[in-house]
Protein backbone atom coordinates (compact mmCIF):
# COMPACT_ATOMS: atom_id res chain seq x y z
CA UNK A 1 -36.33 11.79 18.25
CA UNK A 2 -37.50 14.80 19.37
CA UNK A 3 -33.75 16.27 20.06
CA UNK A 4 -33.31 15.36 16.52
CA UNK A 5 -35.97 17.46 15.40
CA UNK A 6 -34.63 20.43 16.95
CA UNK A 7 -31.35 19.69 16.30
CA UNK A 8 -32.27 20.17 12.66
CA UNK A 9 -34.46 22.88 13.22
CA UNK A 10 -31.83 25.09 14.76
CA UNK A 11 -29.61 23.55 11.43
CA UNK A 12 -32.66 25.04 9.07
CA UNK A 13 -32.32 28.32 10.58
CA UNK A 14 -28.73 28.79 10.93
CA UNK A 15 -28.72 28.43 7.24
CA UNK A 16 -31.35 30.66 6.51
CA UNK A 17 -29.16 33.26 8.71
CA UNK A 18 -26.56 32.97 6.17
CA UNK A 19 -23.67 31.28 9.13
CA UNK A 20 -23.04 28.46 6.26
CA UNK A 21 -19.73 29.92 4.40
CA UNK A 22 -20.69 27.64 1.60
CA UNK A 23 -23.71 30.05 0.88
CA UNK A 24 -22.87 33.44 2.86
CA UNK A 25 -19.26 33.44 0.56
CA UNK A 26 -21.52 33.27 -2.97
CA UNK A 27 -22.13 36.00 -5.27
CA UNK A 28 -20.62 39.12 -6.67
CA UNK A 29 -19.75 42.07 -4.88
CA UNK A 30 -21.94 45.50 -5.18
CA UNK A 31 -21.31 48.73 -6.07
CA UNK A 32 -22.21 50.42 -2.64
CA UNK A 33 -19.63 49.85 -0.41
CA UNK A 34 -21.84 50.13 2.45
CA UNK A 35 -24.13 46.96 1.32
CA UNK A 36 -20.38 45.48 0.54
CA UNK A 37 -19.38 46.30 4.30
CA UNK A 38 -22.38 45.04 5.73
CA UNK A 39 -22.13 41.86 4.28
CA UNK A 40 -18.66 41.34 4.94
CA UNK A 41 -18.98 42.06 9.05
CA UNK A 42 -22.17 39.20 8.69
CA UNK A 43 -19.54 36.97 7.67
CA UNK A 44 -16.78 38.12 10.17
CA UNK A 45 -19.23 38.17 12.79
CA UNK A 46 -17.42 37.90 16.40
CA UNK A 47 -14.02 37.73 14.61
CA UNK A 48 -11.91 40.29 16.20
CA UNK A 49 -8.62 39.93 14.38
CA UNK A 50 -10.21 41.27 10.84
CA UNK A 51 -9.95 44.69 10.85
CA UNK A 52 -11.88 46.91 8.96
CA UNK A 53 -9.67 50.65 7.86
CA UNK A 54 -11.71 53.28 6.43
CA UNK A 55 -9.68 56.16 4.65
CA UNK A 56 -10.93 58.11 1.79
CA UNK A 57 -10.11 58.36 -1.70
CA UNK A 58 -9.50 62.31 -1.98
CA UNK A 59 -11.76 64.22 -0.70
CA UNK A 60 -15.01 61.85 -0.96
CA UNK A 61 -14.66 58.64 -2.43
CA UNK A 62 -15.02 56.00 0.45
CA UNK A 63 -12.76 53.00 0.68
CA UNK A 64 -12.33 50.53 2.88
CA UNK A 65 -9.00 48.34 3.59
CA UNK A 66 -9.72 44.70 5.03
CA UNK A 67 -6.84 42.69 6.59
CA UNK A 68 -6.44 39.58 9.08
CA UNK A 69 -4.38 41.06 11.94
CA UNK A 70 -0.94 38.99 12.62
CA UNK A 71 -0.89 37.90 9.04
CA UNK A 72 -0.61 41.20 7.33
CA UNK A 73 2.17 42.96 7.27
CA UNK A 74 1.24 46.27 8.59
CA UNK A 75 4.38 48.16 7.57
CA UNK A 76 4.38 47.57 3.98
CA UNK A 77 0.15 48.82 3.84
CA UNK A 78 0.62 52.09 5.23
CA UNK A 79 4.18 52.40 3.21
CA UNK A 80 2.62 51.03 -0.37
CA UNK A 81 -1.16 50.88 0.31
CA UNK A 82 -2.37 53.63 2.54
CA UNK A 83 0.40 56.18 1.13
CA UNK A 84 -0.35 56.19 -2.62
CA UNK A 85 -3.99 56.05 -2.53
CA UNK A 86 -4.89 58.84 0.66
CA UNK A 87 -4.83 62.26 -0.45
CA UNK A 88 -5.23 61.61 -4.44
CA UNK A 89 -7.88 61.95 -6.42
CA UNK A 90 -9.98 58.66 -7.51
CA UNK A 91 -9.41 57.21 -10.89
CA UNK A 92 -12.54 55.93 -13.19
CA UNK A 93 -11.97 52.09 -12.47
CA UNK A 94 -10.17 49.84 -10.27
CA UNK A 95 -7.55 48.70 -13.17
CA UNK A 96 -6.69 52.82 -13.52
CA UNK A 97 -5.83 52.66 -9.95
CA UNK A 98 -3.38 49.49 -9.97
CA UNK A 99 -1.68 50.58 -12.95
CA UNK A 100 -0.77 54.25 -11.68
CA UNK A 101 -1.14 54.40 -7.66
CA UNK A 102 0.05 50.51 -6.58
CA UNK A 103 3.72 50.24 -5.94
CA UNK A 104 3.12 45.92 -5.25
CA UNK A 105 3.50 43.44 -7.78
CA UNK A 106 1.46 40.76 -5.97
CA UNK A 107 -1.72 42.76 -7.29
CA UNK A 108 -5.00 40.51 -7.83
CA UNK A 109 -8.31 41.60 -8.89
CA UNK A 110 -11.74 40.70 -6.56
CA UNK A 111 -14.98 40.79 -7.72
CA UNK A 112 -16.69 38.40 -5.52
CA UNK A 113 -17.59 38.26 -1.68
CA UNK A 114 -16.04 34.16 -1.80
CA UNK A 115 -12.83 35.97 -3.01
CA UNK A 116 -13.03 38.18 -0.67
CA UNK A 117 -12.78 35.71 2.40
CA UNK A 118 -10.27 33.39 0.49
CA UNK A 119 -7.57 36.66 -0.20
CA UNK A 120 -7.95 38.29 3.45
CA UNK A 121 -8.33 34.45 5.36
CA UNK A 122 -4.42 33.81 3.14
CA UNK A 123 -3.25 37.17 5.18
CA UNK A 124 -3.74 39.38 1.71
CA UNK A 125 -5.37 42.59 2.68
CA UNK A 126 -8.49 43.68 0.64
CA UNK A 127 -9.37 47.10 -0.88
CA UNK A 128 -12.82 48.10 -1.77
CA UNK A 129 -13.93 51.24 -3.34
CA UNK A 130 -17.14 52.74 -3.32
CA UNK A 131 -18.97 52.69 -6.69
CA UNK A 132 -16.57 50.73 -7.93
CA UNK A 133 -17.98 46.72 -8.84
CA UNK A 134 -14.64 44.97 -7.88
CA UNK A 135 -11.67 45.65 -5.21
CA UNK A 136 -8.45 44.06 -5.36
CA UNK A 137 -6.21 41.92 -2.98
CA UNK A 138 -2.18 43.01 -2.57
CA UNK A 139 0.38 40.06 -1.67
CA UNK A 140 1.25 41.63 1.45
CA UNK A 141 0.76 38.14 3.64
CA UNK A 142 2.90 37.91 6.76
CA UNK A 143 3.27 35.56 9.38
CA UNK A 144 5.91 33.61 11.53
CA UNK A 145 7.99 30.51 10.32
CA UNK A 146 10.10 27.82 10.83
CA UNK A 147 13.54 28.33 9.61
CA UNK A 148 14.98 25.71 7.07
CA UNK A 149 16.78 23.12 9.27
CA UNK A 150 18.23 19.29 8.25
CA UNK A 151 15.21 16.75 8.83
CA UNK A 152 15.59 15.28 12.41
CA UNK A 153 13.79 11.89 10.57
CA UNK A 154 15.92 11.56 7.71
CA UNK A 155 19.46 12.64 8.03
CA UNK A 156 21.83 11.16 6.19
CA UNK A 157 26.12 11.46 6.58
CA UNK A 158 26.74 13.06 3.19
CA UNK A 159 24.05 14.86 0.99
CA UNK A 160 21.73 18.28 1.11
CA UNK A 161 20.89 19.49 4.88
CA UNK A 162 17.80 21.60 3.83
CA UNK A 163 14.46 20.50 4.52
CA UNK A 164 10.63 21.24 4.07
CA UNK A 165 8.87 23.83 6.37
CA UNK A 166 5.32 24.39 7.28
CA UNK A 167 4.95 26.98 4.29
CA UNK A 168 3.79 25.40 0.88
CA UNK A 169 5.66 28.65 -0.85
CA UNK A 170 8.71 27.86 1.24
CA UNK A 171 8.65 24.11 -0.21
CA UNK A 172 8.11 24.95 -3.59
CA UNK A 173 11.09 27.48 -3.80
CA UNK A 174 13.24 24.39 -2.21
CA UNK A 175 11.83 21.74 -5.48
CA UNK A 176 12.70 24.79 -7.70
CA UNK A 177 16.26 25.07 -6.44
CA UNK A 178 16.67 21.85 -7.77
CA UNK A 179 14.94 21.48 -10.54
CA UNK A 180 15.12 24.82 -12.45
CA UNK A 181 13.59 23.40 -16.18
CA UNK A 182 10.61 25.15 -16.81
CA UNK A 183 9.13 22.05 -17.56
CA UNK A 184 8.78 21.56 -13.63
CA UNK A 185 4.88 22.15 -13.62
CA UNK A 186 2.44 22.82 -10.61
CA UNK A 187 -1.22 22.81 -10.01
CA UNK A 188 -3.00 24.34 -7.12
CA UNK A 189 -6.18 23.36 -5.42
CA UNK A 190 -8.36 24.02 -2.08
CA UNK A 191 -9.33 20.71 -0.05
CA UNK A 192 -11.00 21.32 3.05
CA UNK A 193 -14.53 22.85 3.27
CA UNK A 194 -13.19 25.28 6.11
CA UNK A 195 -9.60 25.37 6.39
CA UNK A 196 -9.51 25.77 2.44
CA UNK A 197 -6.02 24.21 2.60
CA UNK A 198 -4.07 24.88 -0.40
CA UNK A 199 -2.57 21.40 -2.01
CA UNK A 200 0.05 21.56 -4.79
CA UNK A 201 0.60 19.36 -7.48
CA UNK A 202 3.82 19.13 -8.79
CA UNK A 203 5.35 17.07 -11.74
CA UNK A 204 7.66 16.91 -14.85
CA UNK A 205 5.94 17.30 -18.15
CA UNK A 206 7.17 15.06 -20.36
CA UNK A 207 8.27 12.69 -17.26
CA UNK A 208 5.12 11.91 -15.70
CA UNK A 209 2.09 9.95 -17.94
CA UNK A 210 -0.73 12.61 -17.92
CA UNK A 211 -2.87 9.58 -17.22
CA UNK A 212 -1.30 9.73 -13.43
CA UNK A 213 -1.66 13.27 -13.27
CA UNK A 214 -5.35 13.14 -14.40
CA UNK A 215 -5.45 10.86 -11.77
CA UNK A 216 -3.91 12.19 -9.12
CA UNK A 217 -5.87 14.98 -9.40
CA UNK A 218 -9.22 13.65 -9.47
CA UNK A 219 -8.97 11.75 -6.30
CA UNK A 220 -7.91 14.91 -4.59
CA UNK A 221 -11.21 16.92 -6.09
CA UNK A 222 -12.86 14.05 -4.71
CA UNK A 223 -12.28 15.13 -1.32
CA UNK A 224 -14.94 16.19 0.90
CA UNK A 225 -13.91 17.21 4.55
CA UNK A 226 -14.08 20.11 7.03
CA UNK A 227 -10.34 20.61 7.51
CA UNK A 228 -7.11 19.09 6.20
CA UNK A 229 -4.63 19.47 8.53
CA UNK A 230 -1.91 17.31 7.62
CA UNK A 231 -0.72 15.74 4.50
CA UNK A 232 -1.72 12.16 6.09
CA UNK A 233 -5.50 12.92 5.95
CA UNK A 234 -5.26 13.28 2.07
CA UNK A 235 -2.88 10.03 1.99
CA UNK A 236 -5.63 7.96 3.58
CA UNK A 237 -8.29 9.58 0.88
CA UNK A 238 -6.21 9.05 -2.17
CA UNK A 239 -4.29 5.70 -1.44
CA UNK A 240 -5.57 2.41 -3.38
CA UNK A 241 -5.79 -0.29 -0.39
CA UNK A 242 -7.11 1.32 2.73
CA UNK A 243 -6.97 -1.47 4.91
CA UNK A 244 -3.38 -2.46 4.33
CA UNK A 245 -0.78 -2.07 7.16
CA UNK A 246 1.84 -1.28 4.10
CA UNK A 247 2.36 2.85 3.04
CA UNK A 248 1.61 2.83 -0.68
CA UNK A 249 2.48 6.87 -0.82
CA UNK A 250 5.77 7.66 -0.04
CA UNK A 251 6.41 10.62 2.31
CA UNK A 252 9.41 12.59 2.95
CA UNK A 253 10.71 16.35 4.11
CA UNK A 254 13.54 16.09 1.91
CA UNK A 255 13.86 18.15 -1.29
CA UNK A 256 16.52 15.95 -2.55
CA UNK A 257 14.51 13.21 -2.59
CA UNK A 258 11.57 14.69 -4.24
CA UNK A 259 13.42 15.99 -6.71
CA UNK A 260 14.75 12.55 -7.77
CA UNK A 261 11.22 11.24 -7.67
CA UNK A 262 10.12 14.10 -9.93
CA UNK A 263 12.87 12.79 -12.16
CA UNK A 264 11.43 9.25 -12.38
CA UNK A 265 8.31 10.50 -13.40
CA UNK A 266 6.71 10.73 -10.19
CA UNK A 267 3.77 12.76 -9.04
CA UNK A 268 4.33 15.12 -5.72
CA UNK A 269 1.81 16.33 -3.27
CA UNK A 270 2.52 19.44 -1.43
CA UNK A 271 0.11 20.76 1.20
CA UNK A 272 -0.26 24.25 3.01
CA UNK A 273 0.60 23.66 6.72
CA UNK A 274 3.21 20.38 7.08
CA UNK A 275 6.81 19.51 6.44
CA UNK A 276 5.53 16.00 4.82
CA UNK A 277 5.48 15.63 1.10
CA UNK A 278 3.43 12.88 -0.50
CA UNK A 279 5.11 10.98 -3.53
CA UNK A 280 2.95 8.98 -6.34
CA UNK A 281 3.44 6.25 -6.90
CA UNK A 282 5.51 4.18 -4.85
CA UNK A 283 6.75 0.74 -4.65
CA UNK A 284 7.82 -1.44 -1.23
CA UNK A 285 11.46 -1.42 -2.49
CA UNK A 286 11.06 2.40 -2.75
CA UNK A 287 10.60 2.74 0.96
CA UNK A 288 13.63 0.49 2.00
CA UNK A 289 15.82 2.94 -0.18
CA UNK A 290 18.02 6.22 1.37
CA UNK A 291 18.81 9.05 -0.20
CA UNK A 292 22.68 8.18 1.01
CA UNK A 293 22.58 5.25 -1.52
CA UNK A 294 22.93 7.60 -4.54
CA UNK A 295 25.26 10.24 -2.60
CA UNK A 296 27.85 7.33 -2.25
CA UNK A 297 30.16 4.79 -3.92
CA UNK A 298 27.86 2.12 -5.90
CA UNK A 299 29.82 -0.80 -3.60
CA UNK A 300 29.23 0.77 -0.34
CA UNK A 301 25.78 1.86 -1.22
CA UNK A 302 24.73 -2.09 -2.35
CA UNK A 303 26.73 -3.44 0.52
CA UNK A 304 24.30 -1.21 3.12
CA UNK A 305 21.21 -1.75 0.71
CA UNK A 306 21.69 -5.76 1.43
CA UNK A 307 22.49 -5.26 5.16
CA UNK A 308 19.32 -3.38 5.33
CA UNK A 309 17.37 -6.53 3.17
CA UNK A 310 18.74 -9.06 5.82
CA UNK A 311 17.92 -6.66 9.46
CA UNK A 312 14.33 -6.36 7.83
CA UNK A 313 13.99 -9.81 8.22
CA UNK A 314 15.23 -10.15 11.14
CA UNK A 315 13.11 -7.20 12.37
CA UNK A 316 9.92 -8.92 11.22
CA UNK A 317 10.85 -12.69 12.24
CA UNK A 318 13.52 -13.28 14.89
CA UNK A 319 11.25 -13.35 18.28
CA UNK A 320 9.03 -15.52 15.37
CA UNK A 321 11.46 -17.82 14.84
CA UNK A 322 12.92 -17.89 18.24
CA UNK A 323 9.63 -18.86 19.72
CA UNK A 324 9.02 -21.38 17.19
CA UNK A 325 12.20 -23.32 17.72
CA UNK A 326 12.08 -22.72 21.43
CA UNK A 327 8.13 -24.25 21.48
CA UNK A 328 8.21 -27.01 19.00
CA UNK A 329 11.74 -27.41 17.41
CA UNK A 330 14.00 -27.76 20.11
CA UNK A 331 16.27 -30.39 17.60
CA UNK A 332 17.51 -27.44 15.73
CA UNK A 333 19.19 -25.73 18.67
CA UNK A 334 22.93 -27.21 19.27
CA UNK A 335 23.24 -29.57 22.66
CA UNK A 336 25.59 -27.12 24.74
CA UNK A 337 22.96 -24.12 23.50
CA UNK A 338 19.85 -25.94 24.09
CA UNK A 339 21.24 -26.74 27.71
CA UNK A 340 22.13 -23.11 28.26
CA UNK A 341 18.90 -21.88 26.85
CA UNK A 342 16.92 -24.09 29.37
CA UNK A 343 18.85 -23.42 32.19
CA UNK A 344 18.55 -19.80 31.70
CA UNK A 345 14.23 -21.10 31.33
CA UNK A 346 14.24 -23.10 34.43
CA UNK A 347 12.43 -20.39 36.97
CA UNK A 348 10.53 -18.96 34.14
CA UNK A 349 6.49 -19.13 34.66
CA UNK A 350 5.48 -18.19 31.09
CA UNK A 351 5.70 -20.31 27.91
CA UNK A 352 7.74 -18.40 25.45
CA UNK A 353 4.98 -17.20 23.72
CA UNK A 354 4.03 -14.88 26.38
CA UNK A 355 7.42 -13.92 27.18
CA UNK A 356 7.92 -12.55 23.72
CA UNK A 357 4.91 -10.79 23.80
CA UNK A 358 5.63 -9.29 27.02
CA UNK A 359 9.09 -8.24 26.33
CA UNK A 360 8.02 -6.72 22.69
CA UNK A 361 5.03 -4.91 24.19
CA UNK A 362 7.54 -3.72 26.87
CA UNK A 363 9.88 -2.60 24.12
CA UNK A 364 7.30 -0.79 22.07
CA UNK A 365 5.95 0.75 25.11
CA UNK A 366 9.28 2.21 25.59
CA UNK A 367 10.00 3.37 22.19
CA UNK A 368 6.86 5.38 22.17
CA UNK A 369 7.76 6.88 25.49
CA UNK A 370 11.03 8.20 24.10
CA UNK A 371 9.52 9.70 21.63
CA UNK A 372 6.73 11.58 22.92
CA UNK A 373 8.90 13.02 26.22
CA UNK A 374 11.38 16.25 25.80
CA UNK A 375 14.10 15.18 23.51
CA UNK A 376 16.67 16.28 25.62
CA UNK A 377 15.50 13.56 28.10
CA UNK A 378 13.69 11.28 25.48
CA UNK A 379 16.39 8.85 24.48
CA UNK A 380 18.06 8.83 27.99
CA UNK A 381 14.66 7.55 29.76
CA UNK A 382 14.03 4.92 26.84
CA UNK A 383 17.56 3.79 26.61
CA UNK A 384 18.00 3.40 30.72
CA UNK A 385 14.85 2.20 31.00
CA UNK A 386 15.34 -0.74 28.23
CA UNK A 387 18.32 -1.49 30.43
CA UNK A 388 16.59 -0.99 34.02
CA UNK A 389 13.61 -3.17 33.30
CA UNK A 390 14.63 -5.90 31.26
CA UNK A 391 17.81 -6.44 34.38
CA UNK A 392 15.31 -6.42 36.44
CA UNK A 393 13.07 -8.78 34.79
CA UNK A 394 15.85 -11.31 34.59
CA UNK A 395 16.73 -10.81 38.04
CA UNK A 396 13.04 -11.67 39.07
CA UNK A 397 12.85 -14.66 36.99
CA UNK A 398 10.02 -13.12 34.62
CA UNK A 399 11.87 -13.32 31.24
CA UNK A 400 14.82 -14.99 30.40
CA UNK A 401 18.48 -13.55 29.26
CA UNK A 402 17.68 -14.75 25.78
CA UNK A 403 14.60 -12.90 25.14
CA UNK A 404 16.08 -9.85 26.01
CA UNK A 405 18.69 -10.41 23.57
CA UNK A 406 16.25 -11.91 21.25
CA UNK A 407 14.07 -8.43 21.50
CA UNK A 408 17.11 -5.94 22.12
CA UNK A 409 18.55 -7.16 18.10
CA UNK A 410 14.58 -7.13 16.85
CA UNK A 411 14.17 -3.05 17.92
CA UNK A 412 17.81 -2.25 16.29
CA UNK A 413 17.34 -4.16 13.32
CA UNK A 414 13.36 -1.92 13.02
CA UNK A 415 15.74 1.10 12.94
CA UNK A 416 17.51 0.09 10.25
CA UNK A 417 14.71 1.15 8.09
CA UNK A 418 14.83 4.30 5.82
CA UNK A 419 10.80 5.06 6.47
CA UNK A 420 9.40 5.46 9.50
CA UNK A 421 5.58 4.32 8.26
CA UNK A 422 7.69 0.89 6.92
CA UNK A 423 8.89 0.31 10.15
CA UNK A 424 5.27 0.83 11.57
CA UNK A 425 4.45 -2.00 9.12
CA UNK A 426 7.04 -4.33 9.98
CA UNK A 427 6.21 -3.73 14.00
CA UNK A 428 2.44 -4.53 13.25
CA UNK A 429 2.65 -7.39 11.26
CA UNK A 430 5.36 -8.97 14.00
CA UNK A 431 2.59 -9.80 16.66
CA UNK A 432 0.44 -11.89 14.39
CA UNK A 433 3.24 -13.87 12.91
CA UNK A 434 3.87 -14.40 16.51
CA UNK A 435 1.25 -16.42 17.59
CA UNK A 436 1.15 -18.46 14.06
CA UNK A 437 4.83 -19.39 15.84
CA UNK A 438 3.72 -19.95 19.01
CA UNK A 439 0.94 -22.60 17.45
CA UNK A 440 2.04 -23.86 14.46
CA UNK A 441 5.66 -23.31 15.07
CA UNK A 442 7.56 -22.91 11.66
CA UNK A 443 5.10 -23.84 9.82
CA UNK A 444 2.94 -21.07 10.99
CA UNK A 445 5.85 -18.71 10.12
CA UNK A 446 6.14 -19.96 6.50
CA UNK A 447 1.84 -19.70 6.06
CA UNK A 448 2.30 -15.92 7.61
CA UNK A 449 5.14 -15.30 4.85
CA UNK A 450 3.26 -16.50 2.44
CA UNK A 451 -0.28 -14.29 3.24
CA UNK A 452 2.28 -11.33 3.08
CA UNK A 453 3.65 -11.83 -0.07
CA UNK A 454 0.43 -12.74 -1.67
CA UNK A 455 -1.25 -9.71 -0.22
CA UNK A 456 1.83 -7.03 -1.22
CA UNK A 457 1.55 -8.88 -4.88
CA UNK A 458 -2.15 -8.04 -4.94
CA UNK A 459 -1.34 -3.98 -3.66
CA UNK A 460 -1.19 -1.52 -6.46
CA UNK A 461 -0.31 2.25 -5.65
CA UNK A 462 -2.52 3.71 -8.48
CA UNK A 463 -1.46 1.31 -10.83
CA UNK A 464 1.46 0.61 -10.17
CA UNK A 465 2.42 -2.97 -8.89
CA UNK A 466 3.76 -2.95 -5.47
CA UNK A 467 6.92 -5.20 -6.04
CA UNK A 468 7.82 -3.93 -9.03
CA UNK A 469 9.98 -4.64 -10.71
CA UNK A 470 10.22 -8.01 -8.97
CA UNK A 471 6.25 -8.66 -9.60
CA UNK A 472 6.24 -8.66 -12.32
CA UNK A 473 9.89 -9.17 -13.43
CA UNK A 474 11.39 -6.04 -14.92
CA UNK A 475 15.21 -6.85 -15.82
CA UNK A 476 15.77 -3.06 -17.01
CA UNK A 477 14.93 -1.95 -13.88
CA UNK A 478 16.93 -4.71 -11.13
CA UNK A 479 20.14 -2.49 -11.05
CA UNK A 480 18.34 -0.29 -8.56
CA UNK A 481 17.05 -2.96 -6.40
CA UNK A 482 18.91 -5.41 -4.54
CA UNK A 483 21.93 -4.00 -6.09
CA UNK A 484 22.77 -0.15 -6.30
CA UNK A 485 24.70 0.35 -9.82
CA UNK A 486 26.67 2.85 -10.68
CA UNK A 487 24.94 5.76 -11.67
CA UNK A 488 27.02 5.38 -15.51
CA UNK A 489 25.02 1.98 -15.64
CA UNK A 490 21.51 3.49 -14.58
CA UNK A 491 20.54 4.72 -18.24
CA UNK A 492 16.66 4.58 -18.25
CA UNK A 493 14.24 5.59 -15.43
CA UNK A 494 11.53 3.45 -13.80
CA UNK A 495 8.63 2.45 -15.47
CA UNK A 496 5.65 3.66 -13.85
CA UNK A 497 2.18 4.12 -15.99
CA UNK A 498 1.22 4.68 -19.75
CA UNK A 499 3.94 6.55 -21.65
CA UNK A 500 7.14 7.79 -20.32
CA UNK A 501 10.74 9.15 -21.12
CA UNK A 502 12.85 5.90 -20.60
CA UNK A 503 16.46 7.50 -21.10
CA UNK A 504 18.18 9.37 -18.31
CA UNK A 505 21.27 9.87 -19.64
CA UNK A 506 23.28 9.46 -22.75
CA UNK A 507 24.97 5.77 -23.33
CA UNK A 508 28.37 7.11 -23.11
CA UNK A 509 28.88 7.80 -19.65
CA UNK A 510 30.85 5.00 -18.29
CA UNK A 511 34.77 6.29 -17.17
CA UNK A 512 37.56 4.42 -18.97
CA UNK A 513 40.94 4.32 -17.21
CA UNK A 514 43.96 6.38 -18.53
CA UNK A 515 45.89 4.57 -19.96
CA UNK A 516 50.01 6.33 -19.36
CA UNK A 517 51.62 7.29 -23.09
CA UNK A 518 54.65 5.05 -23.58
């Protein structure tokens, strides 16, 4: 108790010091530099990468230039900054001196100490002037960056290789490439109480129901952290069912892809700092889709949609099923199998149960490795040890050969799966339908079906029915789900909240054969 009390104590003053940035930051700037100065080092206090660059004015008018160093480009301040303004005379006001000494066109205007911080902490240097009640802040931000490369997560054989960086800017540009109306709208806020990370909200207007925008941006405003980091902190803030296994945002680094979605009315989440775009809202059948479906033939695009249907399946229920048979339905397995299957048993000590769990946990174990070690030696180590242990683990009579087939189809079948946070789903929910088959048998596997289904039809991702259009039935909108049509036949957009634009093309698109002129 007594820590406690001086624990809040030491709180009490540090405020009173003026550390908290929430109340240091507040108020407008004076017009003494010096007092201006002063403040400013309080607040930079024992940061040693803001620099602080006197120079005067002509002959006696003090100024002072405030940058972050390593985001700031230094070349273009002394060339456009320091140049024009050293060795002139002052003008009467600050807007006198953009509009005949500043040779930038990112030019913003400054008159408090919280812009201040936000400008020069974005890599914008800072210009104060004494007597002057306001400074301004020149775009002259600089900084390292990843260079625009395919995503390693979602590549697909035939469409766009481009990808989302780190930089929001960057990411924007890449939407706008696609999407040049200027109907394409964005707004901007700050989430994080000290990484101020900027998030971006981006939609169509006259797409997107302003309800879901409204929306969309009031659960973001409603965030209250220190730091957002990553575009999955905001995800878990903003999505409808937190305890859920299944995603109910989708995320992607493609641009193609969220410029579809931005087509259909959706609502997309950029933030400062990730690759990862968030896309609102989203539907179950949405995350089993690729971005190859649309880029190819409507046959061979339906024929790998329902290939992908059945290896889910098989993904969430084959060690299931095998175990169930195996423990309590050995009358379903063929004579000649049934003897091969025991005989392959006889010198195993565990009932199946625990050999599928030990072989999956094995298998995940693996998969996990391969991904965290160097990638040049990642898939070699999971692959050779997949094939190391579980020969091994025949050989000593801990597994049998049929499990390790069993589990080897169960991993490629997970990696069938467009989304990487759907296959995450899948691989959770596996374990528990596991032991329902390893005590109720099939039975168990039908009541585990059953609590999934009931609890996807219960999920809404804001507002939106997560098996839509299958729950509830939406016949308009079935040519994009089990099937793939051809894009001629795909003449109104999905359905998502309030009002919307339902056509997407004109009714006149399908090709007609030539006919030859006899």
């Amino acid at each position: 108790m007594a820590f406690g009390k001086k624990r809040l104590k030491w709180n009490v003053e540090q405020n009173n010091q003026g550390l908290d940035p929430e109340i240091q930051n507040q108020g407008p700037l004076s017009i003494c530099l010096s007092e201006n100065i002063e403040r400013l080092q309080s607040i930079y206090k024992d940061c040693s990468d803001i620099i602080f660059r006197y120079f005067l004015i002509g002959n006696n008018t003090n100024t002072v230039l405030i940058y972050l160093d390593g985001m700031s480009n230094i070349e273009e301040i002394d060339q456009h900054v320091l140049l024009p303004l050293m060795g002139q005379e002052t003008d009467s006001d600050v807007q006198s001196i953009l509009k005949k000494r500043l040779t930038i066109s990112g030019v913003n205007e400054v008159s408090t100490f919280n812009d201040v911080v936000k400008e020069v902490s974005s890599g914008n240097p800072v210009v104060l002037i004494d007597q002057q009640p306001a400074g301004f802040s020149t775009g002259l931000s600089k900084w390292e960056k990843r260079s625009i490369q395919e995503p390693t997560a979602e590549s697909v054989v035939r469409g766009p290789r481009d990808g989302f960086i780190e930089g929001i800017s960057t990411n924007i540009v890449l939407i706008r490439r696609k999407i040049k109306s200027p109907n394409l709208k964005m707004k901007t806020i700050q989430v994080g109480r000290y990484s101020q990370t900027e998030v971006a909200i981006m939609f169509i207007e006259g797409l997107a129901d302003q309800t879901l925008i409204e929306e969309v941006q009031n659960r973001l405003n409603r965030i209250d952290i220190d730091g957002v980091l990553e575009s999955g902190y905001i995800e878990e803030f903003i999505k409808d069912h937190p305890y859920s296994p299944f995603p109910q945002i989708l995320n992607t680094e493609r641009p193609d892809v969220t410029a579809a979605s931005l087509l259909e009315g959706n609502v997309v989440i950029l933030t400062d700092g990730t690759p990862f775009v968030l896309i609102a809202p989203t539907t179950f059948y949405s995350l089993l889709q690729s971005p190859e479906d649309y880029y190819e033939g409507f046959l061979s695009g339906t024929l790998i949609r329902w290939l992908r249907y059945f290896f889910l399946l098989i993904a969430l229920l084959l060690p299931s099923v095998y175990v169930a048979i195996l423990t309590y339905h050995q009358e379903m397995i063929p004579t000649s199998l049934l003897i091969s299957v025991a005989k392959s048993r006889e010198q195993i000590p565990f009932p199946a149960l625990v050999e599928a769990l030990l072989m999956e946990m094995t298998f995940e174990a693996l998969r996990e490795a391969g991904i965290r070690l160097p990638k040049n030696i990642g898939s070699a180590i999971s692959i050779v040890g997949a094939l190391v242990i579980g020969q091994a683990a025949v050989s000593a009579g801990l597994v049998s050969a049929p499990m390790v087939i069993v589990v080897a189809i169960t991993g490629i079948a997970s990696f069938l799966i467009p989304r990487y946070s759907a296959s995450i789903a899948l691989r959770m929910l596996r374990f528990p339908i596991m032991f329902l088959a390893g005590t109720l048998g099939l039975v168990g596997i039908m009541l585990g079906l059953l609590t999934i289904i009931i609890h996807m039809c219960t999920i809404r991702s804001f507002g939106v029915p997560y098996l839509q259009p299958m729950a509830p039935m939406k016949k308009s909108e079935m040519k994009d789900v089990l099937i793939r049509a051809p894009w001629w036949a795909l003449k109104k957009r999905p359905h998502w909240t309030g009002e919307y634009n339902q056509t997407r093309q004109s009714s006149s698109q399908k090709p007609s054969p030539n006919k030859e002129n006899e």
